[in-house]
N, C-alpha and C. Protein backbone atom coordinates (compact mmCIF):
# COMPACT_ATOMS: atom_id res chain seq x y z
N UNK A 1 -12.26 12.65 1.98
CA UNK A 1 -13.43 13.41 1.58
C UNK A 1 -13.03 14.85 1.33
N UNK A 2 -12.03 14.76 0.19
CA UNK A 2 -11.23 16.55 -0.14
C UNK A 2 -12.17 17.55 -1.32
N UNK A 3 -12.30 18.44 -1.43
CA UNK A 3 -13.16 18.83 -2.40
C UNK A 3 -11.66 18.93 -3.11
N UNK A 4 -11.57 18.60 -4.16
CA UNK A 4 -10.32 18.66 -4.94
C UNK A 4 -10.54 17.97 -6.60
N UNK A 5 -9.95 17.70 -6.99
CA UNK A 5 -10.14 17.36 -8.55
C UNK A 5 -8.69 16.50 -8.91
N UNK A 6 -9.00 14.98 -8.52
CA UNK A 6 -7.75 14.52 -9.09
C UNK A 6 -7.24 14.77 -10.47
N UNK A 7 -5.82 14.08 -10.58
CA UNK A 7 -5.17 14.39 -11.89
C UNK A 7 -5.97 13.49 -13.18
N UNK A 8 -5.94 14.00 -13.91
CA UNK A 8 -6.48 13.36 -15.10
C UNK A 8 -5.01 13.20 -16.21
N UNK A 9 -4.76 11.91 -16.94
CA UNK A 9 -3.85 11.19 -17.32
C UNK A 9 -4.11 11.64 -18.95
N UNK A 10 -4.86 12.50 -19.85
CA UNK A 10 -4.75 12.27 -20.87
C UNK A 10 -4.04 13.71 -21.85
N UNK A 11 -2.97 14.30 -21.54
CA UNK A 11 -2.83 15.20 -21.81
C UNK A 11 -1.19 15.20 -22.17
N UNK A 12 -0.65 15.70 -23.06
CA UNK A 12 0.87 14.82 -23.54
C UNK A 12 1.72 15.11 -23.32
N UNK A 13 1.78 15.81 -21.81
CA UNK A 13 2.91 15.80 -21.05
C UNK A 13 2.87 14.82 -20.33
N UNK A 14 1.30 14.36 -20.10
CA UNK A 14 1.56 13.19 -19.15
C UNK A 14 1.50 11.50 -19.96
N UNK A 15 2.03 11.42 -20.77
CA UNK A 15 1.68 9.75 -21.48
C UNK A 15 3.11 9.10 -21.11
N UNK A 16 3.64 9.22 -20.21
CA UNK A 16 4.66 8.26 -20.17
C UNK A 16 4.16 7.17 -18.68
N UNK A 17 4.10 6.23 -19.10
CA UNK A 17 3.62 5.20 -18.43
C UNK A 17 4.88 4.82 -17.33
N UNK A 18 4.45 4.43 -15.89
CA UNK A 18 5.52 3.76 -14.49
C UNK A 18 4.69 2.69 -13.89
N UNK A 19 5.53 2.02 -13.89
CA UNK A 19 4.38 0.51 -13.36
C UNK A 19 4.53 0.37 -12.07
N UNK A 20 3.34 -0.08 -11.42
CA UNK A 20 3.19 -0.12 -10.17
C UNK A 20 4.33 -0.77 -9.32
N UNK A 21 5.41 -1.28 -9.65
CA UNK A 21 6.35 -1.62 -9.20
C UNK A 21 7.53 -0.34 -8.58
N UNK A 22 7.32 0.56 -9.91
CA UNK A 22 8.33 1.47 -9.52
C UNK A 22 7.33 2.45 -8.79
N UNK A 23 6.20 2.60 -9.19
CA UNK A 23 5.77 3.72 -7.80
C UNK A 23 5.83 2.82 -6.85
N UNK A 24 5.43 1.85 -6.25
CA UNK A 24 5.59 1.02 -4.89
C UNK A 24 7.04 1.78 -3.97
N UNK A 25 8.31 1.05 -4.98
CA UNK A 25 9.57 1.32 -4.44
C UNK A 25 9.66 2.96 -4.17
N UNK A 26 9.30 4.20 -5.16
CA UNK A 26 9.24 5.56 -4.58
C UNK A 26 8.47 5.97 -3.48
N UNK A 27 6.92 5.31 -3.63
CA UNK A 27 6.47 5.74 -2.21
C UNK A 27 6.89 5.13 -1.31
N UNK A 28 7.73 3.78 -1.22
CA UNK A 28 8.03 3.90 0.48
C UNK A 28 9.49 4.11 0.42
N UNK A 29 10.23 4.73 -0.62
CA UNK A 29 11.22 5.54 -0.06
C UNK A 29 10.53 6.77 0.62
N UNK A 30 9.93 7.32 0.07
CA UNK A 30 9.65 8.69 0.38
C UNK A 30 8.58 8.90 1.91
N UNK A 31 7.73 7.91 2.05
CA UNK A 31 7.36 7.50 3.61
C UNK A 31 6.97 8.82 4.14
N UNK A 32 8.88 8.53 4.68
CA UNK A 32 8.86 9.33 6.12
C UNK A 32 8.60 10.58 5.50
N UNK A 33 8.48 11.15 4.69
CA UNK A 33 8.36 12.51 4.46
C UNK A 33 6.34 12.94 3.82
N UNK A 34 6.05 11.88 3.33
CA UNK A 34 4.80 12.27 3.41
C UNK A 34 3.44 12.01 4.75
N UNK A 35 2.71 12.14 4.46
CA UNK A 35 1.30 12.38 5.48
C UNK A 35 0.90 11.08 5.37
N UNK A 36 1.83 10.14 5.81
CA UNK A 36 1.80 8.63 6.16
C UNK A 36 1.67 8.01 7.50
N UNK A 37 0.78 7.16 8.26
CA UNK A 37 1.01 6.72 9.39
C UNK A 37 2.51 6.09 10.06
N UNK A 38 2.66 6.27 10.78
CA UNK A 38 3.95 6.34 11.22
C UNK A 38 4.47 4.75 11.16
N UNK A 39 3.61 3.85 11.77
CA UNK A 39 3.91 2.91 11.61
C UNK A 39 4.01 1.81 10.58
N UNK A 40 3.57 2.44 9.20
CA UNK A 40 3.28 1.71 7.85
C UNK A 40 3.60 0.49 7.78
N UNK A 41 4.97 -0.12 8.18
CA UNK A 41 5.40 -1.60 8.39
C UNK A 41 4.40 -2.69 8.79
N UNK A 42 3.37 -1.58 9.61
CA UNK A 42 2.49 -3.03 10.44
C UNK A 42 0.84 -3.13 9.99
N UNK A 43 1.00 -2.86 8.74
CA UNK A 43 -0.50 -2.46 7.86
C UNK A 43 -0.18 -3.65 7.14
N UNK A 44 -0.80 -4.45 6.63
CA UNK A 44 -0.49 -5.15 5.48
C UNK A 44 -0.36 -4.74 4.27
N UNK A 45 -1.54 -3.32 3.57
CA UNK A 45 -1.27 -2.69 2.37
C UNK A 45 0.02 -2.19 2.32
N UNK A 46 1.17 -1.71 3.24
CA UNK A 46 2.30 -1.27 2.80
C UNK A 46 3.26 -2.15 2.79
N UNK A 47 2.98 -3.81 3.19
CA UNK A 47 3.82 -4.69 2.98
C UNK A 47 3.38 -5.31 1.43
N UNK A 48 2.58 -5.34 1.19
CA UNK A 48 2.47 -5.74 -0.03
C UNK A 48 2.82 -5.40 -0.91
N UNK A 49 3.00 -3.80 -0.68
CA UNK A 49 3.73 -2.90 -1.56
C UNK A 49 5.29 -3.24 -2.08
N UNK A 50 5.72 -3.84 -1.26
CA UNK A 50 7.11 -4.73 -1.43
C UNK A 50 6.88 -5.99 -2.50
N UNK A 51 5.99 -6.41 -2.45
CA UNK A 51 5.75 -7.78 -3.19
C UNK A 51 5.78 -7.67 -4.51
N UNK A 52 7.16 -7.67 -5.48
CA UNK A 52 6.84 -7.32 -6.61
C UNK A 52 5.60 -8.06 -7.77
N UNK A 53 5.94 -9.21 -7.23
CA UNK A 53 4.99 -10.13 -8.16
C UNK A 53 3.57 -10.13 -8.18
N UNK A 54 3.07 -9.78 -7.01
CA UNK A 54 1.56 -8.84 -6.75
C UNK A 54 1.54 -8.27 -7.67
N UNK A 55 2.67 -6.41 -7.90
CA UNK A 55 2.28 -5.43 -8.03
C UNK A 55 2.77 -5.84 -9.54
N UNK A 56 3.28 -6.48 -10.29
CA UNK A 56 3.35 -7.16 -11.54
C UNK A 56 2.10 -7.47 -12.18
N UNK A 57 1.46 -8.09 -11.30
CA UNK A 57 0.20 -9.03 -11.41
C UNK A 57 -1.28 -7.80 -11.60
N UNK A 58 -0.69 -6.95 -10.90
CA UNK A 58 -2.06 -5.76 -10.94
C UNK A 58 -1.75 -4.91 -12.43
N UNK A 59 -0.16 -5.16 -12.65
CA UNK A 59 -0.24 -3.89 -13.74
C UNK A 59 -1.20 -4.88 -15.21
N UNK A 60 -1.08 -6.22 -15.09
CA UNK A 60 -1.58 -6.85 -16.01
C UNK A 60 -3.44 -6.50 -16.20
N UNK A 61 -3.73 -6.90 -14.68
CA UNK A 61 -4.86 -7.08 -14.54
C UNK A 61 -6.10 -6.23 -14.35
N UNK A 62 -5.25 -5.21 -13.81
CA UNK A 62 -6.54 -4.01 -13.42
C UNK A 62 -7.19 -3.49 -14.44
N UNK A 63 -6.72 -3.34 -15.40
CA UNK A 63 -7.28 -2.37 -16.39
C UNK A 63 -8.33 -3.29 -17.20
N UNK A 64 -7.93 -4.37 -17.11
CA UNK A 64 -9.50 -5.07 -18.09
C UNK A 64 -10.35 -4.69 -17.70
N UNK A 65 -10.79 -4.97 -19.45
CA UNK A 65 -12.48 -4.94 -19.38
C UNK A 65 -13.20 -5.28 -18.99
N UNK A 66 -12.77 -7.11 -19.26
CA UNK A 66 -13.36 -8.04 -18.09
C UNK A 66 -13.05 -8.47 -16.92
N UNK A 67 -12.88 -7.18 -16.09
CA UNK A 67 -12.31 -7.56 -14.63
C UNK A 67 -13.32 -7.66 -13.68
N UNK A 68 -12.95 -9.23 -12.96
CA UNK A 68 -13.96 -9.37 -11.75
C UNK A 68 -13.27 -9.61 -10.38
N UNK A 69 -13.81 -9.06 -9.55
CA UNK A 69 -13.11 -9.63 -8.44
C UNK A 69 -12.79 -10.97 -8.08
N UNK A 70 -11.38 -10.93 -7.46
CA UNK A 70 -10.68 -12.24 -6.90
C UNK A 70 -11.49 -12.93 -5.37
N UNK A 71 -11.26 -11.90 -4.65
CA UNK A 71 -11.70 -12.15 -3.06
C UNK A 71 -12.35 -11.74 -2.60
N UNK A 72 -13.17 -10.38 -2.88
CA UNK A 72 -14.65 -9.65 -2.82
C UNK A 72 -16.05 -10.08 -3.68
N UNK A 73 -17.07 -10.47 -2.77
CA UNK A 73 -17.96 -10.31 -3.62
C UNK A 73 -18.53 -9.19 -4.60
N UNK A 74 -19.51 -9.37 -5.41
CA UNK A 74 -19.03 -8.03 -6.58
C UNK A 74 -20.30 -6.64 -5.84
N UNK A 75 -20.83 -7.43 -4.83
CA UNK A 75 -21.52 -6.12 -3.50
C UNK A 75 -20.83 -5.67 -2.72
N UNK A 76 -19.57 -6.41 -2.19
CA UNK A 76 -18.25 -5.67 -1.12
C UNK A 76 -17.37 -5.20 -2.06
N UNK A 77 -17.61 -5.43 -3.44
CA UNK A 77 -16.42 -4.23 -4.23
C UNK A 77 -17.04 -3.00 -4.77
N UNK A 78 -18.21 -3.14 -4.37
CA UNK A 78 -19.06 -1.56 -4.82
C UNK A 78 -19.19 -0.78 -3.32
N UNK A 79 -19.44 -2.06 -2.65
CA UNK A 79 -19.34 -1.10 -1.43
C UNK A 79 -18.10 0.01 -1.00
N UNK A 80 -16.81 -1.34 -1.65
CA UNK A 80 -15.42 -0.34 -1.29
C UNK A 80 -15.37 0.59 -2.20
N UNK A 81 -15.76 0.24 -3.21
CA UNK A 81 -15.51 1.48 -4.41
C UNK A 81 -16.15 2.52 -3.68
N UNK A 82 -17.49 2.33 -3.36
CA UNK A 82 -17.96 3.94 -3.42
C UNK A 82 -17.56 4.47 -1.83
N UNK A 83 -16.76 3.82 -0.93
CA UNK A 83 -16.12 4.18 0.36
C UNK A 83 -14.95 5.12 -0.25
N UNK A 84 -14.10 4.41 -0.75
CA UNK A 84 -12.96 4.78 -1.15
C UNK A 84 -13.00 6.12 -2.20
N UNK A 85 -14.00 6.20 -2.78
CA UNK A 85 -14.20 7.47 -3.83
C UNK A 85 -14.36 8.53 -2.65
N UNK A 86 -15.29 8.35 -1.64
CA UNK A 86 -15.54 9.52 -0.45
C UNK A 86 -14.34 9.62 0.08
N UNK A 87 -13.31 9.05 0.90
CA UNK A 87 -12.53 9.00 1.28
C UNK A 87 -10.94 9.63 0.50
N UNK A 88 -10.56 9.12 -0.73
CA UNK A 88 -9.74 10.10 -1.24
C UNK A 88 -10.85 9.80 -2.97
N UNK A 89 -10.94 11.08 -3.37
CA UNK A 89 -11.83 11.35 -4.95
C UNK A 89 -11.01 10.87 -5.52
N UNK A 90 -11.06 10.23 -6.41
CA UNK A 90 -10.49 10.22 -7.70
C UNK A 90 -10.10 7.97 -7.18
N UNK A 91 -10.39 7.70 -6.76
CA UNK A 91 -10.10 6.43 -6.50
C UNK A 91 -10.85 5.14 -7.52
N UNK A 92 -11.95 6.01 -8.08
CA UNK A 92 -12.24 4.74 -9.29
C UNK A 92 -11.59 4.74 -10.00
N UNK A 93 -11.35 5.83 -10.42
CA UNK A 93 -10.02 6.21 -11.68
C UNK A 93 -8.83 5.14 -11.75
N UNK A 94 -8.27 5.20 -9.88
CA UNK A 94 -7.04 4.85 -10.17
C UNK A 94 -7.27 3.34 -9.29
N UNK A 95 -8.42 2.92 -9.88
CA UNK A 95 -8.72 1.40 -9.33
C UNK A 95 -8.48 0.68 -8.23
N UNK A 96 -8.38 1.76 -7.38
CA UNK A 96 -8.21 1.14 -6.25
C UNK A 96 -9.04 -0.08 -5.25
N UNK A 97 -10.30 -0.37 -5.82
CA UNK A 97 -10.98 -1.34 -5.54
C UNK A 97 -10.50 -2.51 -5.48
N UNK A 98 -9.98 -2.63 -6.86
CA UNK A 98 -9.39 -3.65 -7.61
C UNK A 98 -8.15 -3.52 -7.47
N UNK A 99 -7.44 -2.72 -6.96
CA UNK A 99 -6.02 -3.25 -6.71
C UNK A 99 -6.34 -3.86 -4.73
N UNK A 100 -6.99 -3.38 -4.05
CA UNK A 100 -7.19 -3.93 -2.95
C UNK A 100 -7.94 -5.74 -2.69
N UNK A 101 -8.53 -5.52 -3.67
CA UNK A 101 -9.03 -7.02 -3.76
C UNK A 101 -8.09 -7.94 -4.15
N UNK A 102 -6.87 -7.28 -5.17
CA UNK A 102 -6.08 -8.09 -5.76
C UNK A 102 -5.18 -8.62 -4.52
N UNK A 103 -4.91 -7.96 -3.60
CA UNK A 103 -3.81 -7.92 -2.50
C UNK A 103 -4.61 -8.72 -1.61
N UNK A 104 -6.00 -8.83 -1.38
CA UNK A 104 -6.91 -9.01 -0.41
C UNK A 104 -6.23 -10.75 -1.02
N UNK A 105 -6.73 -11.33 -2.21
CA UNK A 105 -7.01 -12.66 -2.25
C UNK A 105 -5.27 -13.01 -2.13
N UNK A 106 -4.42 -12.53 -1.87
CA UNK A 106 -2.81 -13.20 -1.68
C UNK A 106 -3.19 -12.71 0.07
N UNK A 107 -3.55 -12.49 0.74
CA UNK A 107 -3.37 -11.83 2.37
C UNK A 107 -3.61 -12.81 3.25
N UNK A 108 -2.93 -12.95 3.94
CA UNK A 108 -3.34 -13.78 5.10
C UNK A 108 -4.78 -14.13 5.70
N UNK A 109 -5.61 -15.26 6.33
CA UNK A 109 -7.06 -15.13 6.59
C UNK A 109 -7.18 -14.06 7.89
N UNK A 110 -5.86 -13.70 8.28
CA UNK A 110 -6.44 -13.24 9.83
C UNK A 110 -6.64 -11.50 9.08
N UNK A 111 -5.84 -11.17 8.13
CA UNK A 111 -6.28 -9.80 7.37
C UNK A 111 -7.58 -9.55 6.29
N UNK A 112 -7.52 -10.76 5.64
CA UNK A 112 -8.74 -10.93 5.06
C UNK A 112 -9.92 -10.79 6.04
N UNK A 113 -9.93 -11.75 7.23
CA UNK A 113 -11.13 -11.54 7.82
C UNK A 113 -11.23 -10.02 8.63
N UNK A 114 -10.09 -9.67 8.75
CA UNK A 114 -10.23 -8.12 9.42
C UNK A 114 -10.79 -6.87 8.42
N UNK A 115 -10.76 -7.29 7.54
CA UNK A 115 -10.68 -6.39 6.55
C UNK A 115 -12.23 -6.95 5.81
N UNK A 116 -12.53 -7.44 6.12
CA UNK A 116 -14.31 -7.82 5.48
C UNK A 116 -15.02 -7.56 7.03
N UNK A 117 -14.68 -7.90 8.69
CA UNK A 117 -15.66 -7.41 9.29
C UNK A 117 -15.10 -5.68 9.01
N UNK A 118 -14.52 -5.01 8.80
CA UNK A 118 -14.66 -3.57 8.72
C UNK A 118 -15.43 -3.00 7.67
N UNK A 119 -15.50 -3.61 6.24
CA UNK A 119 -16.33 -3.70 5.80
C UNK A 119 -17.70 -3.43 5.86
N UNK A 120 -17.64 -5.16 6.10
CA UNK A 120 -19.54 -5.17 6.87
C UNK A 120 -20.13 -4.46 7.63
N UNK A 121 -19.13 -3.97 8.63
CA UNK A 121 -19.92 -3.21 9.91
C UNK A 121 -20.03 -1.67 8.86
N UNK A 122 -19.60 -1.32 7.85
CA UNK A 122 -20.33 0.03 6.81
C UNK A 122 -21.23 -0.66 6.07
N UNK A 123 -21.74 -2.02 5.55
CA UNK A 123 -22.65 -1.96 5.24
C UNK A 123 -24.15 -2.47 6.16
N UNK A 124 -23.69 -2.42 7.08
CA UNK A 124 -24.39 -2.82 8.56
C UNK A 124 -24.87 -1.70 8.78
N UNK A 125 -24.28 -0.90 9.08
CA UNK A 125 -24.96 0.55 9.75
C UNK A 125 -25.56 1.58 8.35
N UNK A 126 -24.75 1.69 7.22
CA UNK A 126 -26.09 1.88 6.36
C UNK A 126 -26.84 1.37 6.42
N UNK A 127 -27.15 -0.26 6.41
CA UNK A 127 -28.32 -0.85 6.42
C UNK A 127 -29.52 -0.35 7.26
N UNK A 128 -28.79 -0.13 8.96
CA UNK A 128 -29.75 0.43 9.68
C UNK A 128 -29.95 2.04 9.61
N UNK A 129 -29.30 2.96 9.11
CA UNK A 129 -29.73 4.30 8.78
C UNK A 129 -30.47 4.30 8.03
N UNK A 130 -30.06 3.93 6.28
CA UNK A 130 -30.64 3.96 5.59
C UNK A 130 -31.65 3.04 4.36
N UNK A 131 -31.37 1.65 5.04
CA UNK A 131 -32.42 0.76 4.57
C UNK A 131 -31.58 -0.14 3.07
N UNK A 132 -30.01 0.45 2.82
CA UNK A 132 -29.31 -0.59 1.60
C UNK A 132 -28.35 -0.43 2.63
N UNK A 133 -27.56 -1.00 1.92
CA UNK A 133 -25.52 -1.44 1.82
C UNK A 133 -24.88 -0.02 1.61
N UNK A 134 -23.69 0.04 1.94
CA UNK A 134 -23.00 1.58 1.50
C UNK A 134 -22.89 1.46 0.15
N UNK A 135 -22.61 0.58 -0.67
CA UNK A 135 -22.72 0.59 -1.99
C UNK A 135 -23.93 1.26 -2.54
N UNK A 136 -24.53 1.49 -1.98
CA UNK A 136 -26.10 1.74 -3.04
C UNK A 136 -26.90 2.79 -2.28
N UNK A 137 -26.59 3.44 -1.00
CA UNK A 137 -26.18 5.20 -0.66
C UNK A 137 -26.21 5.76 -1.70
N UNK A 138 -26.67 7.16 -1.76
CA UNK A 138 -26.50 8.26 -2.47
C UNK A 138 -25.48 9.26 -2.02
N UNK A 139 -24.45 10.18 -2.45
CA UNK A 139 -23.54 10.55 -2.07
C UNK A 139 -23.24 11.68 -0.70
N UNK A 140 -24.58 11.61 -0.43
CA UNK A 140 -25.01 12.68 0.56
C UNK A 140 -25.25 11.62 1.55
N UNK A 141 -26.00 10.83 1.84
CA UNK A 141 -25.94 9.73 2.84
C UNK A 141 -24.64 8.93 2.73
N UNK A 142 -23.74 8.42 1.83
CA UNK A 142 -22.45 8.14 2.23
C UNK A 142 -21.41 9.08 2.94
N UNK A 143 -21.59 10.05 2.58
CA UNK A 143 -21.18 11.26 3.60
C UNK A 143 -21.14 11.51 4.56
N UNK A 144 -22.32 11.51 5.00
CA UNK A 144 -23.18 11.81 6.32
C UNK A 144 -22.71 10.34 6.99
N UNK A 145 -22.48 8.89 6.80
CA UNK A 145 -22.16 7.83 7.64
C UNK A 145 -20.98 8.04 7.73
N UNK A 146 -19.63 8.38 6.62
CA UNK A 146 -18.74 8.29 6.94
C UNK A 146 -18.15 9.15 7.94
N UNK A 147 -18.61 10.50 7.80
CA UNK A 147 -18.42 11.62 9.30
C UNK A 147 -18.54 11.37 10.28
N UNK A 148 -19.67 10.25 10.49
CA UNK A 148 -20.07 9.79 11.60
C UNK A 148 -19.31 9.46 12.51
N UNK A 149 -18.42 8.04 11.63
CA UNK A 149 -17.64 7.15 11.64
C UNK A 149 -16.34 7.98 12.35
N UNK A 150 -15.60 9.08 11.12
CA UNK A 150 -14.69 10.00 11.33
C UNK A 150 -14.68 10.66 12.51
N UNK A 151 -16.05 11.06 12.99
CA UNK A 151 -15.80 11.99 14.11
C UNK A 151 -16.30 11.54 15.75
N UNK A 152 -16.43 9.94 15.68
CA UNK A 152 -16.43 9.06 16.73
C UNK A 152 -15.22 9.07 17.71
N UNK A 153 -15.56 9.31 18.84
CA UNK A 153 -14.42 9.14 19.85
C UNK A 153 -13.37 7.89 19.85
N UNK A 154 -12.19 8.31 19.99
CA UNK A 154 -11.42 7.30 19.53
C UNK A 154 -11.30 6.17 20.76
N UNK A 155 -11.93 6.39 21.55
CA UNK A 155 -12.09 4.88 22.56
C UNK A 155 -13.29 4.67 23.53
N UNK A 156 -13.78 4.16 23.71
CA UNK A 156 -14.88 3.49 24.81
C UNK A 156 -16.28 3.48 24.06
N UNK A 157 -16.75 2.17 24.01
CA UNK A 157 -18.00 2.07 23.28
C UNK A 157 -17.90 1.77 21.89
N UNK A 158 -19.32 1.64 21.24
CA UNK A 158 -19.47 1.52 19.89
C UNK A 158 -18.91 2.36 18.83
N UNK A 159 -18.77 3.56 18.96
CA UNK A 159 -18.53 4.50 18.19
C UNK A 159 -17.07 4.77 17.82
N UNK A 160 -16.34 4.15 19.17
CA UNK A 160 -15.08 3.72 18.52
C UNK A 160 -14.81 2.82 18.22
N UNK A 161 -15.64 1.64 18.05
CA UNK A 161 -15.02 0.76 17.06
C UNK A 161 -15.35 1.22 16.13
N UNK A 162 -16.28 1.66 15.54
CA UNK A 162 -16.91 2.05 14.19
C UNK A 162 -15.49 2.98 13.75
N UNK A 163 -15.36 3.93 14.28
CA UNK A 163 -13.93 4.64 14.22
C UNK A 163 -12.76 3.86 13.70
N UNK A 164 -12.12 2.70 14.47
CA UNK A 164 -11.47 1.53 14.00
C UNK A 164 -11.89 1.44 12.65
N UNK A 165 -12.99 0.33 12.46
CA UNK A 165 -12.87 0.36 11.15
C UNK A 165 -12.66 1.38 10.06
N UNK A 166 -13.04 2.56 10.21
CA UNK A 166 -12.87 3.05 9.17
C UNK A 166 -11.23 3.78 8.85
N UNK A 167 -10.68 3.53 9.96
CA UNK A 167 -8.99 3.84 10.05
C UNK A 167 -8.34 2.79 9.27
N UNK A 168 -9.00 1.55 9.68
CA UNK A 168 -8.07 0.35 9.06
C UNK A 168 -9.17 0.62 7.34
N UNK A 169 -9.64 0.88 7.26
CA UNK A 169 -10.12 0.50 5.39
C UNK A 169 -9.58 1.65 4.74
N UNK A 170 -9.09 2.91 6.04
CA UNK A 170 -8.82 4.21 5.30
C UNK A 170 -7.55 4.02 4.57
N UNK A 171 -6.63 3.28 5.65
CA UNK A 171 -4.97 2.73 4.83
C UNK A 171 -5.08 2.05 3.99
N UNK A 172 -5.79 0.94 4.17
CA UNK A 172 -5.71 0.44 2.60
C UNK A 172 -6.28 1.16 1.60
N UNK A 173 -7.13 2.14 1.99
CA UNK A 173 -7.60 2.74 0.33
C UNK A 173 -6.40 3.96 0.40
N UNK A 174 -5.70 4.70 1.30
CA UNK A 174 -4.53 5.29 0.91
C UNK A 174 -3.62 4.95 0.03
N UNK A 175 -2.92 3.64 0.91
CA UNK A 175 -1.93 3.22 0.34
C UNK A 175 -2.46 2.38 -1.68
N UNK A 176 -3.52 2.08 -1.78
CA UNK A 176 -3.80 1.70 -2.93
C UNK A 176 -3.69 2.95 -4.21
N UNK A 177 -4.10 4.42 -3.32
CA UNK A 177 -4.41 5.01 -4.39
C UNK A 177 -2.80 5.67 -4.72
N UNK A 178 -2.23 6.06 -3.85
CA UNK A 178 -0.66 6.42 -4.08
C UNK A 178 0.15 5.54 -4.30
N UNK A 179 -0.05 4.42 -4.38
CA UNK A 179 0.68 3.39 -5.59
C UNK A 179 0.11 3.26 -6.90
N UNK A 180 -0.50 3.93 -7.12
CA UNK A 180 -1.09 4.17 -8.61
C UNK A 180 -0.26 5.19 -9.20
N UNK A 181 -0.68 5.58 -10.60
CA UNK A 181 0.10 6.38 -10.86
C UNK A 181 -0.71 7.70 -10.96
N UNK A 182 -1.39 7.63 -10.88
CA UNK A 182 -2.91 8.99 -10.63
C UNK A 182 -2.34 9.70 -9.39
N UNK A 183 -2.42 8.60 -8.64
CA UNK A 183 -1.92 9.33 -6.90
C UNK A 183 -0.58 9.66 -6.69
N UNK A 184 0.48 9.09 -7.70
CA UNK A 184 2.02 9.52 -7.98
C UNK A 184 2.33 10.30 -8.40
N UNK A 185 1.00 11.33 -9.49
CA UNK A 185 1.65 12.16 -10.17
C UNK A 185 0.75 13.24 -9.64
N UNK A 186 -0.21 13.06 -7.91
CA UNK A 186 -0.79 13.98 -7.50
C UNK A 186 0.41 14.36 -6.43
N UNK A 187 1.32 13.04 -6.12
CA UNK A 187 2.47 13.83 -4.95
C UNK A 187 3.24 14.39 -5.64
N UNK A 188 3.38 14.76 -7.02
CA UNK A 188 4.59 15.71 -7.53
C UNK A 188 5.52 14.84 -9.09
N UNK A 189 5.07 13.51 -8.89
CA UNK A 189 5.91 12.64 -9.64
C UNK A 189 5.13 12.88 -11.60
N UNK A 190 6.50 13.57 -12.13
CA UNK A 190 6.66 13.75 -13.77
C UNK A 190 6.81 12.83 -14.93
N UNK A 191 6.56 12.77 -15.71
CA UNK A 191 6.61 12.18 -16.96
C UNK A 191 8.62 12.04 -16.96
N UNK A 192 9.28 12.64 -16.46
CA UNK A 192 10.57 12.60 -16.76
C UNK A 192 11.42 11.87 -15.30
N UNK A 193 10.12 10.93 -14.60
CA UNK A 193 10.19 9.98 -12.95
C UNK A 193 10.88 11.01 -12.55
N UNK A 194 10.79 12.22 -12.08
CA UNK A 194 11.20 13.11 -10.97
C UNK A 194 10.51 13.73 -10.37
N UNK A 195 10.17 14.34 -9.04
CA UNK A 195 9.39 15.10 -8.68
C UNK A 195 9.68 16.60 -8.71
N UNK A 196 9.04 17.42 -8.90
CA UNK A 196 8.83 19.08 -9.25
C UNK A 196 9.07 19.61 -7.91
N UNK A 197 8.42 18.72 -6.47
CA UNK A 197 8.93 19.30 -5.25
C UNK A 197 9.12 18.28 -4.88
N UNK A 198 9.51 17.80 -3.49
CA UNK A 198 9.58 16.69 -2.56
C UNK A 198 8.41 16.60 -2.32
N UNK A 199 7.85 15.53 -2.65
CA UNK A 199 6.67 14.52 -2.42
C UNK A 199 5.91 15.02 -0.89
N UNK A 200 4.73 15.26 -1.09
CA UNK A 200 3.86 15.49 0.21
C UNK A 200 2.40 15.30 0.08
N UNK A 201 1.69 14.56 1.20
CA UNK A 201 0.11 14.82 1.09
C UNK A 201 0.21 16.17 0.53
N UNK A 202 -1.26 16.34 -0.11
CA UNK A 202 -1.53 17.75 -1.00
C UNK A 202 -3.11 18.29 0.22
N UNK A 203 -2.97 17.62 0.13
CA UNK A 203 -4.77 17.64 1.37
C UNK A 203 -4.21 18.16 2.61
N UNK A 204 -5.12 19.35 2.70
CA UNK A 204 -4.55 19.89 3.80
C UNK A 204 -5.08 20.11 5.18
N UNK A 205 -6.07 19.00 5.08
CA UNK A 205 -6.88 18.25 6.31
C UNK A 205 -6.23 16.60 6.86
N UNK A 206 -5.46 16.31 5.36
CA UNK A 206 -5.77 15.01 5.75
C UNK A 206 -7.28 14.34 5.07
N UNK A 207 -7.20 12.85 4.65
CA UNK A 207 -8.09 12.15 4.64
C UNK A 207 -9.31 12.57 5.93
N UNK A 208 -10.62 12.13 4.85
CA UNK A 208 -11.87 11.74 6.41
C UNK A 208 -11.33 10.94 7.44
């Protein structure tokens, strides 16, 4: 939730196209040096990141016109969309909905199902604040739940699980949007695949 202004792709220094394969392999070289959870290995979004044939499969697929979700219903992919836009901006852009769903329907059931009750329990508690789904919030009430969420004690009671979930949906919408190339060429990465500095979160809070 950064007030910031992601990169925008249409300008002709930037038209040289990197497929999600080769940002995959740069961001987890580069890891240890950015504003990454320490343990990334034990997330499923950063193992997938290894999977070339996934990240093959997304460079085909994301960008249609006629793209529907694989493993989300098309109310839990608006819900994530408009999570993930609060969480880091610029995330419709760089489809991160749809690259998470894509990973979602290859994932194991015990991540799939972890990853839909975290979900639900945001469109659960909008439901009871505000009477819809987080999908269908206005951007001031998605706000206001996700802080909530954010600034919940991290153990004993309800409020930290609510906390939980939104840690585990926060990595996967991280790791989705910095394997894009929107979020590759916000850590530093050029039209000429080099970076201008050594690669670093730019947010200087950190994600919500």
């Amino acid at each position: 939730m950064e007030n910031r202004t992601p990169p925008v792709l249409d300008s002709p220094d930037q038209s040289a196209k990197i497929s999600r394969r080769e940002i995959a392999k740069m961001l987890l070289a580069a890891a240890p040096a950015l504003a990454l959870p320490a343990g990334i290995s034990a997330h499923p979004i950063w193992q997938h990141l290894a999977n070339h044939e996934v990240l093959d499969a997304a460079d085909a697929q994301l960008d249609s016109a006629n793209w529907k979700p694989l493993f989300l219903t098309a109310a839990q992919e608006q819900s994530l969309r408009a999570l993930a836009e609060i969480v880091v901006p610029g995330s419709t852009q760089a489809h991160v909905s749809r690259f998470i769903d894509l990973l979602l329907s290859v994932d194991r059931t015990v991540a799939q199902q972890k990853f839909l009750g975290s979900l639900t329990t945001f469109d659960e508690e909008a439901t009871k604040q505000f009477g819809k789904p987080f999908g269908r919030l206005d951007q001031n009430q998605a706000i206001e739940l996700v802080t909530r969420f954010a600034n919940a004690p991290r153990s004993g009671g309800l409020e930290a699980i609510l906390r939980g979930h939104l840690e585990d949906l926060k990595e996967w919408i991280s790791g989705a949007y910095y394997s894009s190339e929107i979020g590759m060429r916000e850590l530093g990465w050029t039209p000429d695949r080099v970076f201008a500095t050594f690669p670093v979160c730019s947010h200087p809070d950190g994600h919500v």
